[in-house]
N, C-alpha and C. Protein backbone atom coordinates (compact mmCIF):
# COMPACT_ATOMS: atom_id res chain seq x y z
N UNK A 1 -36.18 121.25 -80.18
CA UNK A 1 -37.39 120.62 -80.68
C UNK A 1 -38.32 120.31 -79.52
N UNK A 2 -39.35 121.02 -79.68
CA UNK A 2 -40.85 120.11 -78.27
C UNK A 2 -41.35 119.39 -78.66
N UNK A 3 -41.88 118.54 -78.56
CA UNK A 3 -42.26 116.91 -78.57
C UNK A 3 -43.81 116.98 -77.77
N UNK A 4 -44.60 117.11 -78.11
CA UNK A 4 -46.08 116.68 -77.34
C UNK A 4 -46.24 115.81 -76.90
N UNK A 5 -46.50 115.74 -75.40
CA UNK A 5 -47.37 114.27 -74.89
C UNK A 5 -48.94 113.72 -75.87
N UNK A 6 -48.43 112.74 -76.04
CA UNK A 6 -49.53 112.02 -76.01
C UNK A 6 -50.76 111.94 -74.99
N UNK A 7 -51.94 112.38 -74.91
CA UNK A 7 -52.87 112.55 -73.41
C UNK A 7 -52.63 111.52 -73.27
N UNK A 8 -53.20 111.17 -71.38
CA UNK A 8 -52.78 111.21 -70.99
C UNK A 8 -52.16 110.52 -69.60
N UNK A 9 -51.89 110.31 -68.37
CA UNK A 9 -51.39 109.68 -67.37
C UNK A 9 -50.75 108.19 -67.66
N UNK A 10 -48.91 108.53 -67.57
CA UNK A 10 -48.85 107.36 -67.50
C UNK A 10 -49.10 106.50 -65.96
N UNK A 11 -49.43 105.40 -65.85
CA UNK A 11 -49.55 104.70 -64.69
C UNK A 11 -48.22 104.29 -63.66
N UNK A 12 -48.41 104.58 -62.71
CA UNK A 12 -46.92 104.11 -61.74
C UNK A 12 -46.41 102.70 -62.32
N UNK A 13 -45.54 102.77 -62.66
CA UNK A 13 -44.62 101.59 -62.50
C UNK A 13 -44.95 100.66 -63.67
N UNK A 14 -46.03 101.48 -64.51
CA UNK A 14 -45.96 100.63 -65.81
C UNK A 14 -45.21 100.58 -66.73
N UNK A 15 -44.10 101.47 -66.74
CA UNK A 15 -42.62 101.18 -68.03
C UNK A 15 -41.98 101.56 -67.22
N UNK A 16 -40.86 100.51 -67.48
CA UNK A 16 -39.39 101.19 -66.66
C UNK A 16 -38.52 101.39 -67.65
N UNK A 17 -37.82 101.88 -68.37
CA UNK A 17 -36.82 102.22 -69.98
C UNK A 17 -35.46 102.65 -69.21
N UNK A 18 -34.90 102.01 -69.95
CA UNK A 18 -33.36 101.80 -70.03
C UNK A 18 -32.60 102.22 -71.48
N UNK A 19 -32.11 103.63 -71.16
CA UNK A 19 -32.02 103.97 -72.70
C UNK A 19 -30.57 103.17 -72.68
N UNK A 20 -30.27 103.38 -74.07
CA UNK A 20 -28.77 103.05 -74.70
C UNK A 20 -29.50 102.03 -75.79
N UNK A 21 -28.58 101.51 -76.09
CA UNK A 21 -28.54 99.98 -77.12
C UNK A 21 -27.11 99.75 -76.90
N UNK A 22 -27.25 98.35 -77.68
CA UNK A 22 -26.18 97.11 -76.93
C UNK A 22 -26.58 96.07 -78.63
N UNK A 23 -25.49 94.95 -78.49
CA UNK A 23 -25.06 94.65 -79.48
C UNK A 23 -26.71 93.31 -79.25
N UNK A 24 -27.01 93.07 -80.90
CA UNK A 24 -28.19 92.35 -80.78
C UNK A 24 -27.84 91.21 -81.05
N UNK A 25 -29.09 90.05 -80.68
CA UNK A 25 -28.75 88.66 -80.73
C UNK A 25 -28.86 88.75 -82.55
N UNK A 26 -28.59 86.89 -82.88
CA UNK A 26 -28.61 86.68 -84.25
C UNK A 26 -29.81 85.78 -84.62
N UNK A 27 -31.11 86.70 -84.58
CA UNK A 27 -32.38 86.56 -85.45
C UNK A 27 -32.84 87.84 -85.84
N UNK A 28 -33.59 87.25 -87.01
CA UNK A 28 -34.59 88.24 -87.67
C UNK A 28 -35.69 88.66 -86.78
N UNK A 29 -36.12 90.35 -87.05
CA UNK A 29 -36.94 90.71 -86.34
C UNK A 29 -38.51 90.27 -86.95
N UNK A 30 -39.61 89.47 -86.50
CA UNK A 30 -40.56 89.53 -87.24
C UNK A 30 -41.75 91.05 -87.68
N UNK A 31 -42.52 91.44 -88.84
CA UNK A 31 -42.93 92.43 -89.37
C UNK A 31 -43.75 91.70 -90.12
N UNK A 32 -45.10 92.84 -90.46
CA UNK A 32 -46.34 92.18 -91.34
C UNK A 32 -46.96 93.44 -91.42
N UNK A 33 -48.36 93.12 -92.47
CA UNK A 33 -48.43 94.09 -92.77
C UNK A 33 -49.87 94.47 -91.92
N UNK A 34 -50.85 95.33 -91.74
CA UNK A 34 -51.55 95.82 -90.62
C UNK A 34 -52.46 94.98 -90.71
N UNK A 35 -52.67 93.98 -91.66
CA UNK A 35 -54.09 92.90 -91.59
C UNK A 35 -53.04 90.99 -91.20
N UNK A 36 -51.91 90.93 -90.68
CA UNK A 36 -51.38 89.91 -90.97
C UNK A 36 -50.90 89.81 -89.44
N UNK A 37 -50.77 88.72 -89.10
CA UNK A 37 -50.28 88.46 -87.16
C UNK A 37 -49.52 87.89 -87.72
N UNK A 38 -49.11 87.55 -87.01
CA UNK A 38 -47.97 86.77 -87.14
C UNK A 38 -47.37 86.56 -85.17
N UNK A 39 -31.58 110.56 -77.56
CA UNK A 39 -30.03 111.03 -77.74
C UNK A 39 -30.15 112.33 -78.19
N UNK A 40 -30.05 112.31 -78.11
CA UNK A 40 -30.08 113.99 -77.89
C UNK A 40 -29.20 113.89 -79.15
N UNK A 41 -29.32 115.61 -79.42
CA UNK A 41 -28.35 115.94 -80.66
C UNK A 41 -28.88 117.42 -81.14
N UNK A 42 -28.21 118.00 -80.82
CA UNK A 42 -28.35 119.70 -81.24
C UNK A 42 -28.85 120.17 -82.64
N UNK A 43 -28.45 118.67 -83.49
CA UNK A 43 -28.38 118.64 -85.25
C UNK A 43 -29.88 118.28 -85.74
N UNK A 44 -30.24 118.39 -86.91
CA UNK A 44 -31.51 118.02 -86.91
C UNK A 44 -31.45 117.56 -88.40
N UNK A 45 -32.39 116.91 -88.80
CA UNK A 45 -32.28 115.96 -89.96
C UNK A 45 -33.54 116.42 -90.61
N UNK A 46 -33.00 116.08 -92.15
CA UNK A 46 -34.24 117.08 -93.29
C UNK A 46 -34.97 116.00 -93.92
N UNK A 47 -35.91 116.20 -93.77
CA UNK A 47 -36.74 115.44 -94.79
C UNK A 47 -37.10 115.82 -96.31
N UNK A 48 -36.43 114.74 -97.16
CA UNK A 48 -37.02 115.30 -98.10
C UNK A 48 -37.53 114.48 -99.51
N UNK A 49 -37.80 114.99 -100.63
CA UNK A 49 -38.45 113.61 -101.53
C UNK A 49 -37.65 112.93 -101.88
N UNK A 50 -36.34 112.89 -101.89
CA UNK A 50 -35.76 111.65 -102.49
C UNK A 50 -34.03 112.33 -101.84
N UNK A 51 -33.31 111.29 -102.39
CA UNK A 51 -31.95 111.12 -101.54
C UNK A 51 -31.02 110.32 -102.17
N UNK A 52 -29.94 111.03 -102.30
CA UNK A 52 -28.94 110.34 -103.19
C UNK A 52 -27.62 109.77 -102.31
N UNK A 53 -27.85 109.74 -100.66
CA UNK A 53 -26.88 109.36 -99.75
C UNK A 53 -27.67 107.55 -99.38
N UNK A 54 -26.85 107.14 -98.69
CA UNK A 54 -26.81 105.40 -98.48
C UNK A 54 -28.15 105.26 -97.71
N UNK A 55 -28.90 103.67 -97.16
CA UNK A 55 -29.41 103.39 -96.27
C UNK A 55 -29.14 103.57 -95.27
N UNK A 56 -30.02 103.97 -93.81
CA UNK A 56 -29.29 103.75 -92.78
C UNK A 56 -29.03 102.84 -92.29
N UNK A 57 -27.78 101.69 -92.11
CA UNK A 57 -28.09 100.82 -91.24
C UNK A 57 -27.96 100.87 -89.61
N UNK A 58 -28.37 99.75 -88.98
CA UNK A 58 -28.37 99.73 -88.00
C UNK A 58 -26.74 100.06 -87.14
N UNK A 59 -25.56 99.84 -87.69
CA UNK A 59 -24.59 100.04 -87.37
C UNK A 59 -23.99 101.67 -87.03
N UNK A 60 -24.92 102.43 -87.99
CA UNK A 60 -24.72 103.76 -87.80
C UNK A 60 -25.66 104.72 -87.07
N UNK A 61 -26.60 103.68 -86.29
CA UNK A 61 -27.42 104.57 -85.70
C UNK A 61 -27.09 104.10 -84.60
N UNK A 62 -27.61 105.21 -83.37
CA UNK A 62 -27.58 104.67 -81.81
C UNK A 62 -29.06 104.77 -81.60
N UNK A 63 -29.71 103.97 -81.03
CA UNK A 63 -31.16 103.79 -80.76
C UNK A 63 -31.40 104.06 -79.61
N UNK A 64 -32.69 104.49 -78.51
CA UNK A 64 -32.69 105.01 -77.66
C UNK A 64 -34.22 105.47 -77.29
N UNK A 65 -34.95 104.93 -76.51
CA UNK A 65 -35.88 105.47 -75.84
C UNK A 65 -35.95 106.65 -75.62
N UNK A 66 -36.59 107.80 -76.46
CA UNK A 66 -37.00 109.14 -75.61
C UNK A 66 -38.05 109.43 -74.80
N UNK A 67 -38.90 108.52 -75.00
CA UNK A 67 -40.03 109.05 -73.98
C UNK A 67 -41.56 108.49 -74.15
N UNK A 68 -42.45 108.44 -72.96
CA UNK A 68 -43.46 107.30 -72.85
C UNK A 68 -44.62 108.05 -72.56
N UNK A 69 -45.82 107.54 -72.96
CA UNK A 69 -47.13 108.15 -72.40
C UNK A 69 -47.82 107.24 -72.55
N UNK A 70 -49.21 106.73 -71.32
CA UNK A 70 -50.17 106.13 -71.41
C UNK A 70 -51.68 106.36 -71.20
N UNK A 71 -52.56 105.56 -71.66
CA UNK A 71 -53.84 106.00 -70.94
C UNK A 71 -54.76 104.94 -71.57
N UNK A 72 -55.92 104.85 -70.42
CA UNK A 72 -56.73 103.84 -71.01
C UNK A 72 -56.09 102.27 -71.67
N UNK A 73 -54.61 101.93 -71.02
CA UNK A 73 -54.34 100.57 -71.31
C UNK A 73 -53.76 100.86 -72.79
N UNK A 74 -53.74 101.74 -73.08
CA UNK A 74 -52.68 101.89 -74.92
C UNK A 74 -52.01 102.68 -74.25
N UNK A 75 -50.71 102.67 -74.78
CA UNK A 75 -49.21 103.06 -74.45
C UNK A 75 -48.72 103.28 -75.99
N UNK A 76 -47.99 104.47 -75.82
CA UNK A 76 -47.35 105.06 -76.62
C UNK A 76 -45.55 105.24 -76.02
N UNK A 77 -44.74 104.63 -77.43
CA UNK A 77 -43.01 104.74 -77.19
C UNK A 77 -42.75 105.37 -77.91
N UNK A 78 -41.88 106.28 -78.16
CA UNK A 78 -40.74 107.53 -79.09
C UNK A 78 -39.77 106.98 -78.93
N UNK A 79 -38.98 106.54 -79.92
CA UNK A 79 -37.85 106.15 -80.21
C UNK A 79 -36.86 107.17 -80.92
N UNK A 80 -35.60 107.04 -80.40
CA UNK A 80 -34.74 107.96 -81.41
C UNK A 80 -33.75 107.36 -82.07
N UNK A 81 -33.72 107.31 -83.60
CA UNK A 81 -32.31 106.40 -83.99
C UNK A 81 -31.09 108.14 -84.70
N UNK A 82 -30.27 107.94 -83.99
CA UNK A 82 -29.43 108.95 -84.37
C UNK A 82 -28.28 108.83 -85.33
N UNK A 83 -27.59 109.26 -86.25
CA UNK A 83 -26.57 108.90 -87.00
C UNK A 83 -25.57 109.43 -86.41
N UNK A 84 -24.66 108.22 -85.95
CA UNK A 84 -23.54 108.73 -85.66
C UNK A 84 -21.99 108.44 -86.38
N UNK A 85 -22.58 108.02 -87.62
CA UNK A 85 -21.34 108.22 -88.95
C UNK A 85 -21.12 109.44 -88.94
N UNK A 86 -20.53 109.53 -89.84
CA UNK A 86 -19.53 110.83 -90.54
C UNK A 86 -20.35 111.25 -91.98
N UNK A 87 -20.91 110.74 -92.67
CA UNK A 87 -22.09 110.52 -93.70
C UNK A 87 -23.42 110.58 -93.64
N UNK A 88 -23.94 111.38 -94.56
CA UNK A 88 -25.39 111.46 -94.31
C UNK A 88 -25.79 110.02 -94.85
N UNK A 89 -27.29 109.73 -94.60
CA UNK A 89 -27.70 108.65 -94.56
C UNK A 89 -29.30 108.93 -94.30
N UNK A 90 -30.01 107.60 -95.46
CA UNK A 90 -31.42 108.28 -95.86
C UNK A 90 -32.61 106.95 -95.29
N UNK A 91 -33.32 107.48 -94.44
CA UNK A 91 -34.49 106.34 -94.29
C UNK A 91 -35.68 106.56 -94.25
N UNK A 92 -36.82 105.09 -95.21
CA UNK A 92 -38.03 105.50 -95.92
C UNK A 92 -39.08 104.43 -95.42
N UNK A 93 -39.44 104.37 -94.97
CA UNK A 93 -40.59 103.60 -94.84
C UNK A 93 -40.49 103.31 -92.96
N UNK A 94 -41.21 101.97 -92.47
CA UNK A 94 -41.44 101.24 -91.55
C UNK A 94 -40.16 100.54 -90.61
N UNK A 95 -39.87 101.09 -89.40
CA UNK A 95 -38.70 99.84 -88.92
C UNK A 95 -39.44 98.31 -88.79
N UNK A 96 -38.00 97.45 -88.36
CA UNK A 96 -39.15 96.20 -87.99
C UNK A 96 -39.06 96.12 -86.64
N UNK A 97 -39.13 95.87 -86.07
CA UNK A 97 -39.14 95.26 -83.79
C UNK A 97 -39.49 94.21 -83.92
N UNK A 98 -39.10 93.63 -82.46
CA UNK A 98 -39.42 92.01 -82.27
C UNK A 98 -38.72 92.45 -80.69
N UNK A 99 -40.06 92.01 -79.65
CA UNK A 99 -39.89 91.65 -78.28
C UNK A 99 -39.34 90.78 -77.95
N UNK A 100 -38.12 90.70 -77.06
CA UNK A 100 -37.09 89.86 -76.67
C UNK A 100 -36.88 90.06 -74.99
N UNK A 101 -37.04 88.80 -74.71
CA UNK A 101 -36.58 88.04 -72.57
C UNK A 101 -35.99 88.74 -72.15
N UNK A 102 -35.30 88.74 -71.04
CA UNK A 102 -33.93 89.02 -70.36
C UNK A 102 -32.81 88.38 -70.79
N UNK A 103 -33.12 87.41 -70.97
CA UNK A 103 -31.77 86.72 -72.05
C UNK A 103 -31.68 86.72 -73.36
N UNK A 104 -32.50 87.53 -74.29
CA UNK A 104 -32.12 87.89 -75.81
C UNK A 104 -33.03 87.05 -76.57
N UNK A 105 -33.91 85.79 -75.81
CA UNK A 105 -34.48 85.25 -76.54
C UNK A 105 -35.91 86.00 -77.34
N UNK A 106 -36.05 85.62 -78.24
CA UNK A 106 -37.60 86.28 -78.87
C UNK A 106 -38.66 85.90 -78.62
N UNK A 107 -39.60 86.40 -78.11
CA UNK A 107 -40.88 86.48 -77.75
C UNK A 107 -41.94 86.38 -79.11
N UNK A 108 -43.17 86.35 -79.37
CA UNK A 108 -44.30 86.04 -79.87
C UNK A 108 -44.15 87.74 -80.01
N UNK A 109 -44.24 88.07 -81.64
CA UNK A 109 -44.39 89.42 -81.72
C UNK A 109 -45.38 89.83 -83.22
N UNK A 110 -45.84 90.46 -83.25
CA UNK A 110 -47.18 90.66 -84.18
C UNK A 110 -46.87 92.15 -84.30
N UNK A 111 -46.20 92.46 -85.85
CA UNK A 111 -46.18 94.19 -86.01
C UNK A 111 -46.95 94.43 -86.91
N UNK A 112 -47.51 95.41 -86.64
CA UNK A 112 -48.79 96.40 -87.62
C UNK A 112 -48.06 97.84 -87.75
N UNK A 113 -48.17 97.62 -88.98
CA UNK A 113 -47.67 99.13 -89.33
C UNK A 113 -48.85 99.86 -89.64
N UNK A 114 -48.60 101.64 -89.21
CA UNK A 114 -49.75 102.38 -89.04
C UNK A 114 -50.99 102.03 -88.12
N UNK A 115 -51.38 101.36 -88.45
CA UNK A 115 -53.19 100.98 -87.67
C UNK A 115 -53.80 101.99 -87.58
N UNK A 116 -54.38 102.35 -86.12
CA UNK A 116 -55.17 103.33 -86.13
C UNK A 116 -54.68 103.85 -85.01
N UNK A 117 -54.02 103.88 -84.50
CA UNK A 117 -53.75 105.42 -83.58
C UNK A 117 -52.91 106.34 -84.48
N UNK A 118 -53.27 107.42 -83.68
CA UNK A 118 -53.07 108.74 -84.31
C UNK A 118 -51.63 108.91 -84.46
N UNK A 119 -50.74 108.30 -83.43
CA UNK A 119 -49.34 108.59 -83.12
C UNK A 119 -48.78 108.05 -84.09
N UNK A 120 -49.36 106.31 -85.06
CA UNK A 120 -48.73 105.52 -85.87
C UNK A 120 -49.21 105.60 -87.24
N UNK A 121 -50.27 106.33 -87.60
CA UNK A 121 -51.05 105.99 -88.44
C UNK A 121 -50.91 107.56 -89.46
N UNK A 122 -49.76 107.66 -89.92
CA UNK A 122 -49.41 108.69 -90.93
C UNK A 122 -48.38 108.27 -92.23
N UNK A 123 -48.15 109.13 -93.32
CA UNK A 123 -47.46 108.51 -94.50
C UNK A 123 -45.99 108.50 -93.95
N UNK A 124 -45.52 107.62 -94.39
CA UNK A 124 -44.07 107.52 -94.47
C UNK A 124 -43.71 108.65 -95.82
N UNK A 125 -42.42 109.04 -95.33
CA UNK A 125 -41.60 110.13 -96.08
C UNK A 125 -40.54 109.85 -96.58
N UNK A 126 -39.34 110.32 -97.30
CA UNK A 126 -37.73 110.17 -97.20
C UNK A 126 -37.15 110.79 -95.63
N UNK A 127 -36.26 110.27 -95.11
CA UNK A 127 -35.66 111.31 -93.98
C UNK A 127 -34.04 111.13 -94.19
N UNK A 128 -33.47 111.95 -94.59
CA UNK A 128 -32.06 112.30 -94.93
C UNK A 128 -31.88 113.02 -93.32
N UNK A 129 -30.79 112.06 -93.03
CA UNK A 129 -30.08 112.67 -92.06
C UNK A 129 -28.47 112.81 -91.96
N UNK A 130 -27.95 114.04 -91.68
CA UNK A 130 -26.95 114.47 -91.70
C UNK A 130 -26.30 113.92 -90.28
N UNK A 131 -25.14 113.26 -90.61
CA UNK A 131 -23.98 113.25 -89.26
C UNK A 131 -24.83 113.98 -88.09
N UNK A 132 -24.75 113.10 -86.99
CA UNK A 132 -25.64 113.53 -85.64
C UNK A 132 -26.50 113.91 -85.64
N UNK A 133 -27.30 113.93 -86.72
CA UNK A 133 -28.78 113.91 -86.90
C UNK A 133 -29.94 113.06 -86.15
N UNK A 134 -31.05 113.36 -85.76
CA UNK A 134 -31.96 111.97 -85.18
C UNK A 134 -33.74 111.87 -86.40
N UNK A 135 -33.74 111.00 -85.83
CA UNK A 135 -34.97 110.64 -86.77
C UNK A 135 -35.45 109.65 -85.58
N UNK A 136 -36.89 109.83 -85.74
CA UNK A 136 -37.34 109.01 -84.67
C UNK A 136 -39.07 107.92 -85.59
N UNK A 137 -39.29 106.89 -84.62
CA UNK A 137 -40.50 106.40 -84.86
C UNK A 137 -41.03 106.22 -83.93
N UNK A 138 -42.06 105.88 -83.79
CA UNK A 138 -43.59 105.54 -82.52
C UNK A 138 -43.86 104.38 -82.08
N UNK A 139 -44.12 103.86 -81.19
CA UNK A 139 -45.04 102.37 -81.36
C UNK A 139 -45.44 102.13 -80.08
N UNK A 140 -47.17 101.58 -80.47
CA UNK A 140 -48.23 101.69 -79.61
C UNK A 140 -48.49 100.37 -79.53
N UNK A 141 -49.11 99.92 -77.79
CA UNK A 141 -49.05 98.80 -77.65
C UNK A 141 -50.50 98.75 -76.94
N UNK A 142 -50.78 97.61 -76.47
CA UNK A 142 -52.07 97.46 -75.21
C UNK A 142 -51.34 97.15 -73.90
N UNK A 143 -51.65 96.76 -72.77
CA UNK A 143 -51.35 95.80 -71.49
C UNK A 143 -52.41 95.67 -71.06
N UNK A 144 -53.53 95.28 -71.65
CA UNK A 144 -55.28 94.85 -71.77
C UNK A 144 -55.40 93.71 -72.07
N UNK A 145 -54.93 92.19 -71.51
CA UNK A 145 -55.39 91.29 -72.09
C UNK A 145 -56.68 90.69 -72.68
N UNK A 146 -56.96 90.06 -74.57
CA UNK A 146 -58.17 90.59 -74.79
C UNK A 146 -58.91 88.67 -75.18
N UNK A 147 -59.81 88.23 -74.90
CA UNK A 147 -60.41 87.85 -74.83
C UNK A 147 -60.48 86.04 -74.20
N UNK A 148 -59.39 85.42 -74.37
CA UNK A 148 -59.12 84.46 -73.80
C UNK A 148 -57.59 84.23 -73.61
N UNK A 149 -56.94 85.50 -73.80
CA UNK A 149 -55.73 85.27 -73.36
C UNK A 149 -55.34 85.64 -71.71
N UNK A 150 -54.61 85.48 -70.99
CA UNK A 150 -54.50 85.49 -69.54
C UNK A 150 -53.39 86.05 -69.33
N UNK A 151 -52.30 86.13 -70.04
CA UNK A 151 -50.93 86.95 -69.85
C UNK A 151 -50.63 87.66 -70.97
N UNK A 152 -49.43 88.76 -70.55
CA UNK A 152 -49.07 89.43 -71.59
C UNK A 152 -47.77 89.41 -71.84
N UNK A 153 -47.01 89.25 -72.99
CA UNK A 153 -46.11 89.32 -73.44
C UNK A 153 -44.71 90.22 -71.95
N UNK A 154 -43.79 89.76 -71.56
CA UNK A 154 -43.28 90.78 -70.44
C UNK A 154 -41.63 90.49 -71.16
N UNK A 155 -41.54 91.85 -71.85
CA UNK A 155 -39.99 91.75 -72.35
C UNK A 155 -39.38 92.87 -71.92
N UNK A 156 -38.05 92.51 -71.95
CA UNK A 156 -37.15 93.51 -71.45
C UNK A 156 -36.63 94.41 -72.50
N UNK A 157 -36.45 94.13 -74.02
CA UNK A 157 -35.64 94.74 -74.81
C UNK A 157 -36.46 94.34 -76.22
N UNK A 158 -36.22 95.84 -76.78
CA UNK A 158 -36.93 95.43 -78.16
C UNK A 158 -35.45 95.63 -79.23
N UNK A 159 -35.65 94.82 -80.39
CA UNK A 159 -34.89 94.35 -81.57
C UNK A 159 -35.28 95.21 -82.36
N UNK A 160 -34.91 96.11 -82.90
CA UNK A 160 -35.10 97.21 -84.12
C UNK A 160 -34.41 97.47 -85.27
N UNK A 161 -34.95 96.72 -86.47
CA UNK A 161 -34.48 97.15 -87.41
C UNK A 161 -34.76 98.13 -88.24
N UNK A 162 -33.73 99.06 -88.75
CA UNK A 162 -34.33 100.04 -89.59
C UNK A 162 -34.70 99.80 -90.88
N UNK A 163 -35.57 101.10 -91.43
CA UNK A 163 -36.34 100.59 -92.36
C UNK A 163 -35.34 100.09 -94.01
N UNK A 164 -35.49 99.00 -94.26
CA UNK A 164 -34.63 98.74 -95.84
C UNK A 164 -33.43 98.19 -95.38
N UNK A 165 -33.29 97.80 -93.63
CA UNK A 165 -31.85 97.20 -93.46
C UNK A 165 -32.02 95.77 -93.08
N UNK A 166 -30.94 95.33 -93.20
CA UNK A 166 -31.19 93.99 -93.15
C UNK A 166 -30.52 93.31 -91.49
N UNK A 167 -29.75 94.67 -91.06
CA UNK A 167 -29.01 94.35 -89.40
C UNK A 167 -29.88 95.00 -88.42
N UNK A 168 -29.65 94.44 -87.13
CA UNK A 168 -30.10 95.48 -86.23
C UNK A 168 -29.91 95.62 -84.77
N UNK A 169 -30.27 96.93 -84.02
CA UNK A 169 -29.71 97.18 -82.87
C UNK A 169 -30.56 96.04 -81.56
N UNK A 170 -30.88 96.59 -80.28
CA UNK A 170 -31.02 96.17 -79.14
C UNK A 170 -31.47 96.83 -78.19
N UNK A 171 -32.45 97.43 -77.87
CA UNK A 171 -32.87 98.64 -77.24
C UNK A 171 -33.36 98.36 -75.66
N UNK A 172 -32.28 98.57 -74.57
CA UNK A 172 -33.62 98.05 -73.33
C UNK A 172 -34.75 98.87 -72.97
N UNK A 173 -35.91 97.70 -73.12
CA UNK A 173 -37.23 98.67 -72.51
C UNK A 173 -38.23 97.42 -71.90
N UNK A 174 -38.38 98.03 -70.87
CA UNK A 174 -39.76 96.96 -70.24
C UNK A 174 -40.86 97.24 -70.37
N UNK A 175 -41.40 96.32 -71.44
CA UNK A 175 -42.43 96.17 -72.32
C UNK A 175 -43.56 94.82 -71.79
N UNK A 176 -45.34 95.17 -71.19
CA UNK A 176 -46.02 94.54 -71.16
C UNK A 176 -47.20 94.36 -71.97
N UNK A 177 -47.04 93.49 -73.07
CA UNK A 177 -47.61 93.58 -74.66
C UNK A 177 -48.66 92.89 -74.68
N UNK A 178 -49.62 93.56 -74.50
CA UNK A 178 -51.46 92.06 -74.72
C UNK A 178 -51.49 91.58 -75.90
N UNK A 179 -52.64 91.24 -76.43
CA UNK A 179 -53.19 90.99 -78.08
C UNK A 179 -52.55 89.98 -78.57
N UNK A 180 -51.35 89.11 -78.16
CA UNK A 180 -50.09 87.99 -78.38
C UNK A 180 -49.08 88.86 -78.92
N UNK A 181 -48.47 90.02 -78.29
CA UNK A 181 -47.22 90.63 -78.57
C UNK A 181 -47.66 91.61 -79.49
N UNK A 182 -48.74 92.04 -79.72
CA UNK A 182 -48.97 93.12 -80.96
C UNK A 182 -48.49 94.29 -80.84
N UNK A 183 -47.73 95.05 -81.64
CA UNK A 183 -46.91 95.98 -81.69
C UNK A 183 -47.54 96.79 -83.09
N UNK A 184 -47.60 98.54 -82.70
CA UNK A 184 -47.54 99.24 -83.80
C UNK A 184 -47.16 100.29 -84.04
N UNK A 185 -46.48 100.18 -85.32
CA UNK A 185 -45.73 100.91 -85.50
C UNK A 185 -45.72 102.12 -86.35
N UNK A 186 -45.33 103.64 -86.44
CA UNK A 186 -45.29 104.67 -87.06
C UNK A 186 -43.94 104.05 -88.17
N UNK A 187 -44.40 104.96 -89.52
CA UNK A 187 -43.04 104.98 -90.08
C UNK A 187 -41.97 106.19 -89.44
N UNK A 188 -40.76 106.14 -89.73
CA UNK A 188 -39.77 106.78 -89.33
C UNK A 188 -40.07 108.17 -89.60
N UNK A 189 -39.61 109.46 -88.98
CA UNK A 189 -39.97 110.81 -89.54
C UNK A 189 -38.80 111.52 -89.08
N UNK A 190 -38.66 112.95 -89.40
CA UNK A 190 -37.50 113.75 -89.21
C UNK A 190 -37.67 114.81 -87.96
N UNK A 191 -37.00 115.46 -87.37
CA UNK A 191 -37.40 116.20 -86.39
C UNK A 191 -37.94 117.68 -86.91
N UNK A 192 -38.20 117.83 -88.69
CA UNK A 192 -38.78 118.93 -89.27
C UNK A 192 -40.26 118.56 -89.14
N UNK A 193 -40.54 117.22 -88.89
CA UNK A 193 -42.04 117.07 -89.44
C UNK A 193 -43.53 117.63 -88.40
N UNK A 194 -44.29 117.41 -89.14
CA UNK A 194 -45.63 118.08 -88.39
C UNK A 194 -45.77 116.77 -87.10
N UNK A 195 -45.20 115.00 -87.58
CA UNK A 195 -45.81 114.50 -86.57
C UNK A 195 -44.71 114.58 -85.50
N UNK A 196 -43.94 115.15 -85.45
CA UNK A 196 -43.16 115.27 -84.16
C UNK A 196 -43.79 115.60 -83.25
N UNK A 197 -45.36 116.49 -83.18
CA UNK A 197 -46.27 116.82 -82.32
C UNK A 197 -47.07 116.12 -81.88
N UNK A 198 -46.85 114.06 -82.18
CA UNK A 198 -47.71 113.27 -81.50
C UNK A 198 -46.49 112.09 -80.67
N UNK A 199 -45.52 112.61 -80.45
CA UNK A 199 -44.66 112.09 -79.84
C UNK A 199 -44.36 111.91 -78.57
N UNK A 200 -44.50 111.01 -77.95
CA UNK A 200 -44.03 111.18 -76.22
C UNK A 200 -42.99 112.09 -75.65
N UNK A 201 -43.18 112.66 -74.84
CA UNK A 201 -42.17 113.95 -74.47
C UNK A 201 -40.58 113.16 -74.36
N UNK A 202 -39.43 113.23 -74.19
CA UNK A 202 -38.65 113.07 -73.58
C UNK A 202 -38.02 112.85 -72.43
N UNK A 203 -37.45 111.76 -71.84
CA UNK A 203 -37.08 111.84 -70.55
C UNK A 203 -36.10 113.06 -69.94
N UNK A 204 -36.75 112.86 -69.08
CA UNK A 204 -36.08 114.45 -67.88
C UNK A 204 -33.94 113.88 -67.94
């Protein structure tokens, strides 16, 4: 699968990503709706209109940074959640995230689903994924602080829940979030889809 950069230059030393996931603290991730503040795998996963296999939860996926692009102070993340049950397993809509410290605590986080970049701002689908399958989502941030704020959100690890689950993983990534933590997010898609072509490339 090729993966398109997002145009373009990311900046030196503005994300440092730490793929894997790790077991998550015990809070809810906060989510709203776009007007509200508040691994590789050889296998490939089908999208399709409907699905008669389980939710995915967070227990059966491994989560994982694939890859980053910036420009002009908006930043774009590719995420990969992979199934690594034995069972296919079907996901539809929006994950949730929530920016979290070095010590697990939660940060001030504001998610918009879709908005308006191009990378986040498409329909959600079904994505049936088969055993070692991946399915991935997007999410676009600023590091532009905007009008009387003076700092930006500086987290180490984002909280990801998948979409319709109620658990979730732990992802390390060093994340510098303006706007008071605003985060946005693509719905989930399959590695058949057309937007796989607004995705941050993959790490080397």
């Amino acid at each position: 699968m090729r993966l398109r950069a997002y145009r373009g230059a990311l900046p030196a030393a503005a994300l440092a990503f730490v793929l894997g996931a790790c077991s998550s603290p015990a809070h809810s991730p906060t989510t709203s709706s776009p007007t509200t503040s508040s691994s590789s795998s050889s296998s490939s996963s089908t999208t399709t209109s409907g699905s008669t296999t389980t939710s995915c939860g967070a227990s059966a996926l491994a989560m994982s940074v694939i890859g980053s692009q910036g420009a002009a102070g908006t930043f774009e993340v590719s995420f990969g959640l992979r199934n690594t049950s034995s069972t296919p397993c079907t996901m539809n809509g929006f994950p949730g995230a929530l920016l979290l410290n070095a010590s697990g605590a939660p940060l001030p986080t504001t998610v918009v689903r879709a908005g308006n970049l191009s990378f986040t701002n498409f329909s959600a689908v079904p994505v049936n994924l088969a055993p070692g399958a991946t399915a991935y989502f997007n999410l676009g941030y600023s590091d532009v602080p905007t009008g009387s704020e003076t700092s930006c959100e500086m987290a180490t690890q984002l909280e990801v829940t998948p979409p319709n689950a109620t658990t979730h993983e732990v992802v390390s990534a060093s994340l510098s979030v303006c706007n008071h933590g605003t985060l946005t997010v693509s719905p989930v898609f399959g590695s058949g889809s057309s937007e796989v072509q607004t995705t941050a490339p993959p790490h080397p």
